[in-house]
Structures are given as C-alpha cells and as structure tokens.
C-alpha atoms as a PDB file:
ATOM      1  CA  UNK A   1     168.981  89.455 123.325  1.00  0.00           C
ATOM      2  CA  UNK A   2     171.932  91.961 123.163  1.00  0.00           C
ATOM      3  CA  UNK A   3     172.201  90.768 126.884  1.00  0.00           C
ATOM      4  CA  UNK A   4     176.284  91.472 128.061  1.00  0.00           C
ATOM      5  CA  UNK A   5     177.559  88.008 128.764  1.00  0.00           C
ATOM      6  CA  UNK A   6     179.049  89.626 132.213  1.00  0.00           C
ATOM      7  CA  UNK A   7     175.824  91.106 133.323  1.00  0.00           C
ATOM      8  CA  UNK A   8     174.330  87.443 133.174  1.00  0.00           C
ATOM      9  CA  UNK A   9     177.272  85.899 134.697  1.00  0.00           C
ATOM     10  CA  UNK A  10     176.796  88.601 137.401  1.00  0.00           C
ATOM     11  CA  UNK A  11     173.100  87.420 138.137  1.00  0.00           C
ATOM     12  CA  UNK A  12     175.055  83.931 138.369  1.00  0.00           C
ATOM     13  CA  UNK A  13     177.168  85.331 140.546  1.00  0.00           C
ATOM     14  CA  UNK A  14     174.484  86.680 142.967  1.00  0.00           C
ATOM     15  CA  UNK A  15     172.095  84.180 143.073  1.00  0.00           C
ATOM     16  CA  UNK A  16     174.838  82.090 144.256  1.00  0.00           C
ATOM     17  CA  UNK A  17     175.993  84.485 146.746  1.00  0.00           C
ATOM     18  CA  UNK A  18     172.841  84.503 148.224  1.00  0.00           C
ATOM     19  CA  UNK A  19     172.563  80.803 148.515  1.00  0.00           C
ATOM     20  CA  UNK A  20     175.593  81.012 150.452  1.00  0.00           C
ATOM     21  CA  UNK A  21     174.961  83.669 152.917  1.00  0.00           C
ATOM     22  CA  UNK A  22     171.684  82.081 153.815  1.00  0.00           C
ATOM     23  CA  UNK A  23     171.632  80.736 157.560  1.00  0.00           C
ATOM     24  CA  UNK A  24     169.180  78.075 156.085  1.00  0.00           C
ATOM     25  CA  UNK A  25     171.135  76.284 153.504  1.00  0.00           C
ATOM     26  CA  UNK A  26     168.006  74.938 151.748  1.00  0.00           C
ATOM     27  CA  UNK A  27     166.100  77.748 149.462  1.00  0.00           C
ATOM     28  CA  UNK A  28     162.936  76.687 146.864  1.00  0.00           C
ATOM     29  CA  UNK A  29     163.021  77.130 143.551  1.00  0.00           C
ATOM     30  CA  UNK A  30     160.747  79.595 143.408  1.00  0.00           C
ATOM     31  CA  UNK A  31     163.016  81.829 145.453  1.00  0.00           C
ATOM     32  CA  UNK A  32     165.629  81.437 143.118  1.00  0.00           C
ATOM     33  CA  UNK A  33     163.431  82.338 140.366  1.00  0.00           C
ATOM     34  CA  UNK A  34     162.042  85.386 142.004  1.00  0.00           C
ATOM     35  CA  UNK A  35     165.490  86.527 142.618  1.00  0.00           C
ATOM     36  CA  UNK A  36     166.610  85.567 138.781  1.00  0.00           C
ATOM     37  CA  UNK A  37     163.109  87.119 137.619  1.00  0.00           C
ATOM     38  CA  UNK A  38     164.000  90.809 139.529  1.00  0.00           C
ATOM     39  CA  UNK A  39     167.659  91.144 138.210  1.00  0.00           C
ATOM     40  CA  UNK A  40     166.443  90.195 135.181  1.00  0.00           C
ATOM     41  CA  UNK A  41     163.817  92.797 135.481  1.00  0.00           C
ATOM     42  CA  UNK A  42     166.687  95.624 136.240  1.00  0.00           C
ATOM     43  CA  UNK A  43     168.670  94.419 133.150  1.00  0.00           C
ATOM     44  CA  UNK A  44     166.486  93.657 130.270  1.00  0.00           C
ATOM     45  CA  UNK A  45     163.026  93.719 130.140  1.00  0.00           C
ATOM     46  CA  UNK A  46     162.356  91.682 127.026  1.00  0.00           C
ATOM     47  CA  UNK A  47     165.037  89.028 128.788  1.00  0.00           C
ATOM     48  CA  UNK A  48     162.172  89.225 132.126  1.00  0.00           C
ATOM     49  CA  UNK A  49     159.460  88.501 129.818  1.00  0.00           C
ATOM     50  CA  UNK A  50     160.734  85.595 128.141  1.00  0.00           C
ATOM     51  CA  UNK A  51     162.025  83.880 131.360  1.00  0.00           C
ATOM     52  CA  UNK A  52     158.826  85.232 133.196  1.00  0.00           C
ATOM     53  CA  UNK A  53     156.410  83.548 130.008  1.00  0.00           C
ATOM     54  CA  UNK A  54     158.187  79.987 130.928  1.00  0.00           C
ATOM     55  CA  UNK A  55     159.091  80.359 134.598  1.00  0.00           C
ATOM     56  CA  UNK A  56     155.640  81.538 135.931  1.00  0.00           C
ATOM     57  CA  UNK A  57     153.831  79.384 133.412  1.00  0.00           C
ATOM     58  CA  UNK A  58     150.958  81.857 132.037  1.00  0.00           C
ATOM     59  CA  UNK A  59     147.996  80.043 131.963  1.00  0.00           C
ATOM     60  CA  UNK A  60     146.435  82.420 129.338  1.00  0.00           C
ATOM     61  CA  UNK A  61     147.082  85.596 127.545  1.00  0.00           C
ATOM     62  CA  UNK A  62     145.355  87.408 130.256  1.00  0.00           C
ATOM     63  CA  UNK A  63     147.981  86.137 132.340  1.00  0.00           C
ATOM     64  CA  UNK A  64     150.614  87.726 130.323  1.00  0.00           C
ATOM     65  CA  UNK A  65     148.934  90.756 129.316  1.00  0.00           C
ATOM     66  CA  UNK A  66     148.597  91.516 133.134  1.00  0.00           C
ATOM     67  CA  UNK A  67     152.118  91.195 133.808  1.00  0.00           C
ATOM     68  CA  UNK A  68     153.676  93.432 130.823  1.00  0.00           C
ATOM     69  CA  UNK A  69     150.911  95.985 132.217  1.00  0.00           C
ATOM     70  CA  UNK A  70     152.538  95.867 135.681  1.00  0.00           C
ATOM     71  CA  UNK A  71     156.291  95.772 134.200  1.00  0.00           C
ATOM     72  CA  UNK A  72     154.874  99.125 131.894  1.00  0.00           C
ATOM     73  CA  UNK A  73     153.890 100.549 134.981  1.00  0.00           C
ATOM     74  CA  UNK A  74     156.663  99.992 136.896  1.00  0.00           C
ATOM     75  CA  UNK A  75     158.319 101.662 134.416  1.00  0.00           C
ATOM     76  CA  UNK A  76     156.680 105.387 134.406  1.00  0.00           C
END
C-alpha cells in the first residue's frame, strides 16, 4: 500500500502514547488492536481490511463481507 511511512510511524507513535498515559499500565491485546484497527481505518481503508482479515480472524466470507459493508457505510 502507498501507505506514508510517517503516517504509520505516527499510529506507532500513538498507540504507544496511549499505553503510557494509561493509569492501568496493563492493556489487552485486543485494545491495542482496536486502537491500530481505527487509525488504520482513518488512513487507508484497503490497509484496515488487510490487518482487519488477519487480526479479527474471519471465520467465513460472510464474516468479511459484513465488515466491508459496514466500512462502505461508514463511508457515505
């Protein structure tokens, strides 16, 4: 993807911010990933897919097909 090598860095950046500035210093994965998922989201939608596809582990096309309805929506 023709993803700016800053812009990544940035999400980098942010996620580890927010580690930091948490009271509770332990977070779950799947918070990070939620947060990595949504600034993907903002930046490049073909990048959310892909990370998405692996990260949430579609079970089945259905899966999949759901969520690029709900991104499509999203973005009317």
């Amino acid at each position: 993807r023709p993803v700016p090598l800053r812009k990544l860095e940035e999400i980098v950046v942010a996620t580890d911010n927010r580690l930091h500035d948490r009271e509770d210093r332990e977070i779950t994965t799947q918070e990070i990933g939620a947060f990595v998922m949504e600034r993907l989201r903002e930046l490049d939608q073909v990048a959310y897919v892909r990370f998405a596809s692996v990260y949430r582990r579609f079970e089945d096309i259905g899966a999949f097909m759901e969520e690029l309805k709900t991104l499509q929506r999203n973005q009317q």
